[in-house]
Protein backbone atom coordinates (compact mmCIF):
# COMPACT_ATOMS: atom_id res chain seq x y z
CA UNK A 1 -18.60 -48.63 -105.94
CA UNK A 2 -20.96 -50.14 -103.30
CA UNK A 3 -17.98 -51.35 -101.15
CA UNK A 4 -16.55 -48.44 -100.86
CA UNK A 5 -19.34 -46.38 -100.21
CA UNK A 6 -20.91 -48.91 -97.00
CA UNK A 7 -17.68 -48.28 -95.03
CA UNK A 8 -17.36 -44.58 -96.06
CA UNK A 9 -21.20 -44.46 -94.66
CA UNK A 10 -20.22 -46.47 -91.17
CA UNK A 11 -16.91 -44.17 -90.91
CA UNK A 12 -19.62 -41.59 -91.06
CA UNK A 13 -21.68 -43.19 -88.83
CA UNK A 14 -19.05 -43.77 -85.95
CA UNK A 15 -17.46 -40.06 -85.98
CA UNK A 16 -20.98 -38.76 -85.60
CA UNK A 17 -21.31 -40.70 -82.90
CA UNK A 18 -17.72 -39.79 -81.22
CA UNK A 19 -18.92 -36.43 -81.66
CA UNK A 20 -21.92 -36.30 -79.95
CA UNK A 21 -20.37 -38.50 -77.23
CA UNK A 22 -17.99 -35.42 -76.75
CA UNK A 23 -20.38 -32.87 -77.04
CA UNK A 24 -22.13 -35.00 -74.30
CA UNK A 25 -19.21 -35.01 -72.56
CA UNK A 26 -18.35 -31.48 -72.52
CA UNK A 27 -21.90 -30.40 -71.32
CA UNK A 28 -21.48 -32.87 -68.51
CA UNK A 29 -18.30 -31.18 -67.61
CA UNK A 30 -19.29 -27.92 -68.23
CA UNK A 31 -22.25 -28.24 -65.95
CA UNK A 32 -20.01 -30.52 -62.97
CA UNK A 33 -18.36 -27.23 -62.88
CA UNK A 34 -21.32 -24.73 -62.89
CA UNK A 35 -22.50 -27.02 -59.68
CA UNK A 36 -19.13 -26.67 -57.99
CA UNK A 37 -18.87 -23.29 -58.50
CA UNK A 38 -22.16 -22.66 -56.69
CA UNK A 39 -21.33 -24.74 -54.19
CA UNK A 40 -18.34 -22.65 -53.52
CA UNK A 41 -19.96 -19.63 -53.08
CA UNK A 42 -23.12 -21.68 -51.30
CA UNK A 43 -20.22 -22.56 -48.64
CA UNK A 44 -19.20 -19.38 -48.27
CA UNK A 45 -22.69 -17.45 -47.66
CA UNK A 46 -24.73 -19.52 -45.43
CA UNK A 47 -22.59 -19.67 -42.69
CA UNK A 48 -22.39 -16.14 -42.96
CA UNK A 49 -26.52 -15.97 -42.82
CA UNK A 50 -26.74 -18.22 -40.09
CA UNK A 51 -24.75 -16.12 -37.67
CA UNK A 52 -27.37 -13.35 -38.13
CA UNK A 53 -26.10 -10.06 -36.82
CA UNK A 54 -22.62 -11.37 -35.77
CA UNK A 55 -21.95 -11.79 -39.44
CA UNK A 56 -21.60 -7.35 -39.76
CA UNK A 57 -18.33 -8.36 -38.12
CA UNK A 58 -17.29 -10.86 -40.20
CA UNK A 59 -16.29 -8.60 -42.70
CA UNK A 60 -13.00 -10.64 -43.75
CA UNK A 61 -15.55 -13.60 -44.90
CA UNK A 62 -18.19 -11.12 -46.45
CA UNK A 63 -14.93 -10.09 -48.89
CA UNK A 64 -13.92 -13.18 -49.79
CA UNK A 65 -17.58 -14.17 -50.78
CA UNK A 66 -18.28 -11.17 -53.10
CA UNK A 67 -14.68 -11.97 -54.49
CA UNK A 68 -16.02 -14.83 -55.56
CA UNK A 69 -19.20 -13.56 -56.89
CA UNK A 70 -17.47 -11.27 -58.67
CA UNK A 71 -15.04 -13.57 -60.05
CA UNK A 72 -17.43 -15.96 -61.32
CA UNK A 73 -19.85 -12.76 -62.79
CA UNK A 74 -16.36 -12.01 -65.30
CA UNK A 75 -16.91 -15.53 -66.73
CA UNK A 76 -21.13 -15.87 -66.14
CA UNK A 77 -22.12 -19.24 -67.83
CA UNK A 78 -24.96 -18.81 -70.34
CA UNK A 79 -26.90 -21.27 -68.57
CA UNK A 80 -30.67 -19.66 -67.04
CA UNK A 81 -30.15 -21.82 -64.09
CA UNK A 82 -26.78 -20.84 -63.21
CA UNK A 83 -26.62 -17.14 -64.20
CA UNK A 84 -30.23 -16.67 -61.90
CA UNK A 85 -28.72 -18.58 -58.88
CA UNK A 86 -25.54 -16.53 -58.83
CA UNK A 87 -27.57 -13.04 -59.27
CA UNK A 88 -29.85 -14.55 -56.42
CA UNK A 89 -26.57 -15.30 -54.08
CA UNK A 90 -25.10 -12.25 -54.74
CA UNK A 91 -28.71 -10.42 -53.01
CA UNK A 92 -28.62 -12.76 -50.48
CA UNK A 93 -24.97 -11.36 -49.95
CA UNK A 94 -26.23 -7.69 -50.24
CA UNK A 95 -28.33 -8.57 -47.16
CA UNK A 96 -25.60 -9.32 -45.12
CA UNK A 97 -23.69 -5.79 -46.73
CA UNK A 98 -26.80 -4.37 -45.67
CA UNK A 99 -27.87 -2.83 -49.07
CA UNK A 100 -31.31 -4.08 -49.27
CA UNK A 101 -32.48 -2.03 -52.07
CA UNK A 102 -29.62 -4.21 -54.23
CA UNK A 103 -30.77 -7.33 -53.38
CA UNK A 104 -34.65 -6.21 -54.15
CA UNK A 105 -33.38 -5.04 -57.13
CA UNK A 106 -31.17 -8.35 -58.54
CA UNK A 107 -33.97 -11.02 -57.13
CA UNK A 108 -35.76 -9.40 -60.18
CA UNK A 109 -33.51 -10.26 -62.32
CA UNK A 110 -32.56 -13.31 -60.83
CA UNK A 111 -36.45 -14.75 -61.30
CA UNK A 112 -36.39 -13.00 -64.75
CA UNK A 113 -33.20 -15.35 -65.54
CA UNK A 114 -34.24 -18.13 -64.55
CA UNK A 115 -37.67 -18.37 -62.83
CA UNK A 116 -38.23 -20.88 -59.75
CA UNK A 117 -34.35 -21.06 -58.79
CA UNK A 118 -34.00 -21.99 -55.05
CA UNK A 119 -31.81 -19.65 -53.88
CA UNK A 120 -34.00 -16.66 -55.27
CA UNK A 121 -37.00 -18.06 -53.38
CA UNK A 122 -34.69 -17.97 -50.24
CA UNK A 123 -34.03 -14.40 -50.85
CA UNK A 124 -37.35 -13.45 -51.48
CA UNK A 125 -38.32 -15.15 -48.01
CA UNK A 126 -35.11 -13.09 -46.44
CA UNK A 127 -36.44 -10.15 -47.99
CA UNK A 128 -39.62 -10.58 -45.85
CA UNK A 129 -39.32 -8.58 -42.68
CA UNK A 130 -42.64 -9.85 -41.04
CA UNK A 131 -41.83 -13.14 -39.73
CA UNK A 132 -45.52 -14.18 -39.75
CA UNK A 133 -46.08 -13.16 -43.66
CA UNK A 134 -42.38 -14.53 -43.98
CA UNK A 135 -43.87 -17.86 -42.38
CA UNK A 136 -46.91 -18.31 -44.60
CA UNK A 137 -44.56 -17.63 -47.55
CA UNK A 138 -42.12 -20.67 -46.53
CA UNK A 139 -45.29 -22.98 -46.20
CA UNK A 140 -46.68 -22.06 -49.45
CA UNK A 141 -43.65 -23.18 -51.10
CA UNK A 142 -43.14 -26.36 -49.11
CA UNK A 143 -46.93 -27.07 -49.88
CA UNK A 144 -45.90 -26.78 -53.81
CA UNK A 145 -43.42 -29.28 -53.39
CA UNK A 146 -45.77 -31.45 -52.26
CA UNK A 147 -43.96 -32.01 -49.25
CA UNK A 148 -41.26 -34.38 -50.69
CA UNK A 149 -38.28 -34.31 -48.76
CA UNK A 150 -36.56 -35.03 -52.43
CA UNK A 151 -37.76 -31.91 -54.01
CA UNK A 152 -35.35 -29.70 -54.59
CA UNK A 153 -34.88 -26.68 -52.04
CA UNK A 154 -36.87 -28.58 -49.48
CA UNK A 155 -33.99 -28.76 -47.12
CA UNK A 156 -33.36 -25.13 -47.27
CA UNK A 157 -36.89 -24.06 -46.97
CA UNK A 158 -37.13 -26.37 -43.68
CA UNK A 159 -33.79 -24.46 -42.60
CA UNK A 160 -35.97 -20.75 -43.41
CA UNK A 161 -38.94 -22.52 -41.37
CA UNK A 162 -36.69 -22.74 -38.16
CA UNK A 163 -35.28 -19.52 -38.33
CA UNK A 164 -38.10 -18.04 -38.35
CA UNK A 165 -40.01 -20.17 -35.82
CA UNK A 166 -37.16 -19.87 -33.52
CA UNK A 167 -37.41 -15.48 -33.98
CA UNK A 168 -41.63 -16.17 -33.07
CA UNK A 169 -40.33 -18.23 -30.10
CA UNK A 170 -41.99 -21.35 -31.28
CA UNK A 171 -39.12 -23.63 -30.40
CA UNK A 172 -40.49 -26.71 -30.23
CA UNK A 173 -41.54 -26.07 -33.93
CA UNK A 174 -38.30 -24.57 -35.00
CA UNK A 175 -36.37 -27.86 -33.56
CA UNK A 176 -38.77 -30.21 -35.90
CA UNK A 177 -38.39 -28.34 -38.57
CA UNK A 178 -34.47 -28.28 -37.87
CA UNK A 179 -33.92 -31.82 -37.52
CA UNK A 180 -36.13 -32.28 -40.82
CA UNK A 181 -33.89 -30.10 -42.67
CA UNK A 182 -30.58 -32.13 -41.63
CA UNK A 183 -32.59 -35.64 -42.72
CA UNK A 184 -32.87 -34.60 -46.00
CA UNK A 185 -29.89 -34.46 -48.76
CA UNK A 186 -29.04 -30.80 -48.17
CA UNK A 187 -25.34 -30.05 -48.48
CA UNK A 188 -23.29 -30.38 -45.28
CA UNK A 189 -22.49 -26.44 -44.76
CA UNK A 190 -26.23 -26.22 -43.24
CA UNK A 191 -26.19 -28.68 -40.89
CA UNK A 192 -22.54 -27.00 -39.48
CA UNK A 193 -23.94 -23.55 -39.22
CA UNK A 194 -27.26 -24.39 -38.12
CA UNK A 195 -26.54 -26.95 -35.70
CA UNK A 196 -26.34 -24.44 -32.95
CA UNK A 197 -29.65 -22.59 -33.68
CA UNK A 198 -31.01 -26.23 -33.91
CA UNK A 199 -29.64 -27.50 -30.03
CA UNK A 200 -30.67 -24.09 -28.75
CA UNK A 201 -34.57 -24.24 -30.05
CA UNK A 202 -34.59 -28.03 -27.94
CA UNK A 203 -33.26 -25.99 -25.36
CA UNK A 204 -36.05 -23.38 -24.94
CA UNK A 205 -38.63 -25.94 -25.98
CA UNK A 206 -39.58 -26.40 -22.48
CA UNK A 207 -39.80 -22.75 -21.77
CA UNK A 208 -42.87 -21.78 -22.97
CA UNK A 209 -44.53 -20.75 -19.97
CA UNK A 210 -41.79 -18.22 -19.39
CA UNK A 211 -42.47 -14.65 -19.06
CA UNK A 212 -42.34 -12.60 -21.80
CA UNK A 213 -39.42 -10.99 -19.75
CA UNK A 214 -37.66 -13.77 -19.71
CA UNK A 215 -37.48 -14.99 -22.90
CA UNK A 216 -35.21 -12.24 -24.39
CA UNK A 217 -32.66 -13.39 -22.01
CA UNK A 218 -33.19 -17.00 -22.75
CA UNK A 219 -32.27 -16.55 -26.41
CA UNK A 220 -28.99 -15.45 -25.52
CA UNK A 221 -25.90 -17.47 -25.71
CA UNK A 222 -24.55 -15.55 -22.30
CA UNK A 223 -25.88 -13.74 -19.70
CA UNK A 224 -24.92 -11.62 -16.99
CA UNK A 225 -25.46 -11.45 -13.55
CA UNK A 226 -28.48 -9.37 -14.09
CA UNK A 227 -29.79 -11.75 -16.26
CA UNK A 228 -29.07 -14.68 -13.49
CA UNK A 229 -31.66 -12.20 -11.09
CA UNK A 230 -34.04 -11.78 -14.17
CA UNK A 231 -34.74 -15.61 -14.30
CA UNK A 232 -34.74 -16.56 -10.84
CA UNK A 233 -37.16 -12.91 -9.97
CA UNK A 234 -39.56 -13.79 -12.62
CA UNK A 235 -39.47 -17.95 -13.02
CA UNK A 236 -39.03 -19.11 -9.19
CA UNK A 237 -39.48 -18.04 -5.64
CA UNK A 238 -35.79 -18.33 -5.02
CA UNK A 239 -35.13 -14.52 -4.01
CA UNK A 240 -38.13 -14.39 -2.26
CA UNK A 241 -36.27 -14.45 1.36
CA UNK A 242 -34.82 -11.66 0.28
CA UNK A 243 -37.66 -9.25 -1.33
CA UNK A 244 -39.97 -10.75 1.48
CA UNK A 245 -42.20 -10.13 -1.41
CA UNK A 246 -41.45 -6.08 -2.22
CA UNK A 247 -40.61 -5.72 -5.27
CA UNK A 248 -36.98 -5.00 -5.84
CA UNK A 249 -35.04 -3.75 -8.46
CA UNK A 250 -32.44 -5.82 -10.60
CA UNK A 251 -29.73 -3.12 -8.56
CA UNK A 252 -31.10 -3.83 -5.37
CA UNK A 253 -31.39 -7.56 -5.35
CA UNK A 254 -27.53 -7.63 -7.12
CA UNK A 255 -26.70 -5.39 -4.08
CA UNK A 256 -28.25 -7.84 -1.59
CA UNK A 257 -26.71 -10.84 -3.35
CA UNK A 258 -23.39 -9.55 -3.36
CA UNK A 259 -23.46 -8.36 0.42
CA UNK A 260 -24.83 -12.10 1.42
CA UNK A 261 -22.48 -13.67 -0.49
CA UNK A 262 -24.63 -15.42 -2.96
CA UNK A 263 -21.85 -13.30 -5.98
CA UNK A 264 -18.46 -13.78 -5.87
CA UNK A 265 -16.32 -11.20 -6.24
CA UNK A 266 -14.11 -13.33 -9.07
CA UNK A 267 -14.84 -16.46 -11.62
CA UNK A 268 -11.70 -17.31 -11.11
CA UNK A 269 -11.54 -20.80 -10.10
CA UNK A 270 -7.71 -20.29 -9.82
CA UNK A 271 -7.63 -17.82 -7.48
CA UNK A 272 -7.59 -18.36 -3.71
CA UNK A 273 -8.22 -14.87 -2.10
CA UNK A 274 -11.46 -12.55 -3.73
CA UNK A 275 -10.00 -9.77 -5.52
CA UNK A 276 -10.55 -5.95 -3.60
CA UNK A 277 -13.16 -4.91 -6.59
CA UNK A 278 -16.53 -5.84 -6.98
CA UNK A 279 -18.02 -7.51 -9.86
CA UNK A 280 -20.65 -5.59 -11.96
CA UNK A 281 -24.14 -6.21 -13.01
CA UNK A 282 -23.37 -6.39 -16.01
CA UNK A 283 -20.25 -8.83 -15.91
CA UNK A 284 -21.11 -12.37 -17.96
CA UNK A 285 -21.62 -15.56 -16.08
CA UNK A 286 -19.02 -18.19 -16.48
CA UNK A 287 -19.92 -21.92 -15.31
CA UNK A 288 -18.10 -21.58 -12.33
CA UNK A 289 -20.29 -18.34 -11.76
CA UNK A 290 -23.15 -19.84 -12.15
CA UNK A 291 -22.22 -23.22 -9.91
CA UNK A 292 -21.66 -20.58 -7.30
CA UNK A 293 -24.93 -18.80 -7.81
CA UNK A 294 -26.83 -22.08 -7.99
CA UNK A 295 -25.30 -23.92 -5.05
CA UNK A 296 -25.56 -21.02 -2.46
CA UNK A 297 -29.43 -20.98 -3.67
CA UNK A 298 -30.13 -24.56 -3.60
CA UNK A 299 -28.31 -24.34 0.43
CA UNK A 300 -30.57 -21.11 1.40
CA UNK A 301 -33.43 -23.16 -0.49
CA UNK A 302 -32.73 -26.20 2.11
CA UNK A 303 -32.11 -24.01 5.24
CA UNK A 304 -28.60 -26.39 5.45
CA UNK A 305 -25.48 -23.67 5.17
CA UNK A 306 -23.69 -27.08 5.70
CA UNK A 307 -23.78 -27.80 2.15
CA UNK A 308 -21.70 -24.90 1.39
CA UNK A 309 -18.00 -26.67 2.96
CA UNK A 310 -19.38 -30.16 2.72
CA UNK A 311 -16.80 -31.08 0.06
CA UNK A 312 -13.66 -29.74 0.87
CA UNK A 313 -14.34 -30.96 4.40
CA UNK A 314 -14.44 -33.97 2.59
CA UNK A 315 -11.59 -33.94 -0.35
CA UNK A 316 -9.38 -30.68 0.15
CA UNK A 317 -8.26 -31.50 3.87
CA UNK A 318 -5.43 -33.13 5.08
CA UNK A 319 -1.41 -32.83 3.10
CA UNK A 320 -2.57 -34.44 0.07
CA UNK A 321 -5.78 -33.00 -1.31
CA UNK A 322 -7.22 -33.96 -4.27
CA UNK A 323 -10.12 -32.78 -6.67
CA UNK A 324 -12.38 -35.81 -8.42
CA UNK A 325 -12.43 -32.93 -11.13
CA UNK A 326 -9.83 -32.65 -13.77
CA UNK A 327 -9.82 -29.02 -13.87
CA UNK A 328 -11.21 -27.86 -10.60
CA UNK A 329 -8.24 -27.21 -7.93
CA UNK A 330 -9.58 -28.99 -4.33
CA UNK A 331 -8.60 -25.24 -2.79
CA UNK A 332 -10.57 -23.42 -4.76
CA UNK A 333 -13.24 -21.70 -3.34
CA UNK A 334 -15.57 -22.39 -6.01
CA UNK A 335 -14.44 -26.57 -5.26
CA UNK A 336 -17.67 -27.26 -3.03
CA UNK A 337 -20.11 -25.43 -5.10
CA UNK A 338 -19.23 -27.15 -8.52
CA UNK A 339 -18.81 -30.46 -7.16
CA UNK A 340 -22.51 -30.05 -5.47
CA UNK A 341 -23.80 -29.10 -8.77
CA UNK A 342 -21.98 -32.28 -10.31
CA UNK A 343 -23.08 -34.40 -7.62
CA UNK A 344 -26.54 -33.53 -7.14
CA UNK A 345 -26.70 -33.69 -10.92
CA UNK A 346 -27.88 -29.79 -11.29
CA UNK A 347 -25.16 -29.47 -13.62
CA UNK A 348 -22.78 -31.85 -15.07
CA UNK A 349 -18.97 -32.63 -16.30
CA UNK A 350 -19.10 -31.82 -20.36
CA UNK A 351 -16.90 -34.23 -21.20
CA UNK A 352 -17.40 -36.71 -18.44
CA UNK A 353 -14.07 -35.59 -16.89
CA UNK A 354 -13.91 -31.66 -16.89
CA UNK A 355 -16.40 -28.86 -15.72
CA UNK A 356 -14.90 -26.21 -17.63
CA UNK A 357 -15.47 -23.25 -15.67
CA UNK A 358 -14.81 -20.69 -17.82
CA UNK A 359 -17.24 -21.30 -20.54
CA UNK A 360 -20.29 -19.27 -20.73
CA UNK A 361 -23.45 -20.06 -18.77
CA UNK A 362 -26.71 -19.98 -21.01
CA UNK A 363 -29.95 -18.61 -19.93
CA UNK A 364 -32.18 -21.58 -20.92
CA UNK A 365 -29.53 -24.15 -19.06
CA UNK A 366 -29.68 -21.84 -15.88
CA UNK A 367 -33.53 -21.74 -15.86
CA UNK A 368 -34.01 -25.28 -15.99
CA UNK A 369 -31.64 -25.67 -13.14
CA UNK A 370 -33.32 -23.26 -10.87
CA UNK A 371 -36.93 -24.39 -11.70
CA UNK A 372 -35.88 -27.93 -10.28
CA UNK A 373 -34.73 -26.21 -7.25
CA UNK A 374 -37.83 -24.17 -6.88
CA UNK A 375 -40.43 -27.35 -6.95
């Protein structure tokens, strides 16, 4: 009897085991997919956050990320964890929708689920519309995680930190706190969407001592011609030979600038004759706008109209000319004034071959230029 009950006992003994090794198994699985699932919908939310008010016309991507709230709602895990961060995505989501009684209503329920979770700290920090009480909320929970770059959420809260610095104008603040968040083990998807709010606070670091005029226009990723007169009024004596010190309007300095010829009447670097019509105030600055602008200034600046045909006299004469820049024609008549920028290192070739001269000119890149032509 006692030999055939020892291996009836070790049969017993081994399927116990395979069966908690499955049950094991199964959780392991079951919560690899829990993770995946909010990663999905993590992928497909903050790039929608970090595009701020251009995400109200991303409507298309706002769709497809409550379809997949909603989809993953019909089959909600039992899990705390899980079931809170979903509930705490989906307010984060209602923000964008712009139904902020909603997402008051499910970070509630997403701390009652499952207290703590990191994405319903996020949206209570979101929630926040005072950036200073928003700011002292973000450091009070990166002083409960002690700091540790390892501690979960720590990434995300350094990514809240920046966004928020950068809306105080604090740039130099917002870029460390930036460049913290992408040296820690937060998912890729931040990194891509916050990159450019990152590169622009190292931008405007150096602009503190701008006016408070000034600094709405710096933020922008374009400006317009009256934002090229905005910068060089308020941040350098540049226009000063033509104020003579009165104080002009934003109309009647464009006016001036226009009639001197410090505006053309076209960005066109493809064109060879100005067009009949002239530009507008309000028309946004290409490159090859601004090379134009910049050049004729840094000439009036050193009292030497010279500068102004000193490189096609040089490179567009003669049957064969040629242009040391890929996409700059040598008879174009923005050839001399791009080619001084290059040269004279005011502005430079973005990918060490072409100027691209349609791209848009930014506020904090033309401010910098025209402060070094100022001093």
């Amino acid at each position: 009897m006692r030999k055939i009950i020892l291996p009836f006992c070790i049969l017993v003994i081994v399927f116990s085991g395979c069966v908690s090794t499955q049950r094991s198994i199964s959780v392991e699985r079951h919560r690899d997919q829990m993770d995946h699932d909010l990663e999905e919908v993590e992928n497909l939310i903050v790039p929608l956050e970090a595009a701020g008010e251009d995400a109200r016309r991303m409507q298309n991507e706002i769709t497809l990320a409550r379809e997949a709230i909603n989809r993953l709602e019909e089959s909600a895990s039992i899990d705390a964890y899980f079931s809170g961060s979903l509930i705490a995505w989906s307010g984060r989501l209602s923000i964008l929708e712009g139904r902020l009684n909603e997402a008051s209503r499910l970070l509630r329920y997403s701390q009652a689920a499952a207290a703590g979770n990191v994405p319903s700290i996020i949206l209570e920090i979101r929630l926040e519309r005072d950036p200073v009480r928003r700011l002292e909320m973000i450091e009070g929970e990166i002083a409960i995680s002690a700091q540790h770059s390892s501690a979960p959420g720590f990434g995300e809260l350094q990514i809240e930190r920046g966004r928020t610095l950068l809306e105080m104008n604090r740039f130099t603040e917002a870029a460390g706190a930036f460049d913290t968040a992408f040296s820690t083990e937060i998912s890729g998807i931040y990194r891509e969407s916050y990159l450019r709010d990152r590169n622009r606070a190292w931008e405007m670091r150096n602009t503190g001592s701008a006016a408070a005029g000034t600094i709405g226009v710096l933020v922008q990723d374009g400006i317009s011609w009256n934002d090229c007169i905005v910068i060089a009024r308020n941040e350098t004596q540049l226009l000063r030979f033509l104020s003579g010190g009165r104080n002009l309007s934003e109309t009647e300095f464009f006016n001036l600038l226009i009639e001197r010829g410090f505006i053309p009447f076209s960005q066109d670097v493809n064109l060879y004759e100005w067009p009949v019509s002239r530009p507008a105030r309000t028309d946004m600055v290409s490159r090859a706008g601004a090379a134009w602008f910049i050049w004729h200034l840094y000439a009036e600046a050193r009292a030497d109209r010279g500068l102004l045909t000193r490189y096609s006299a040089r490179f567009a004469t003669g049957p064969n000319p040629r242009s040391p820049i890929a996409d700059i024609p040598p008879l174009s008549p923005f050839f001399d004034s791009i080619l001084g920028c290059v040269e004279t290192e005011l502005m430079h070739l973005v990918d060490g071959r072409n100027f691209r001269p349609s791209e848009a000119m930014r506020g904090a890149e033309l401010l910098a230029i025209l402060r070094r032509i100022d001093n």
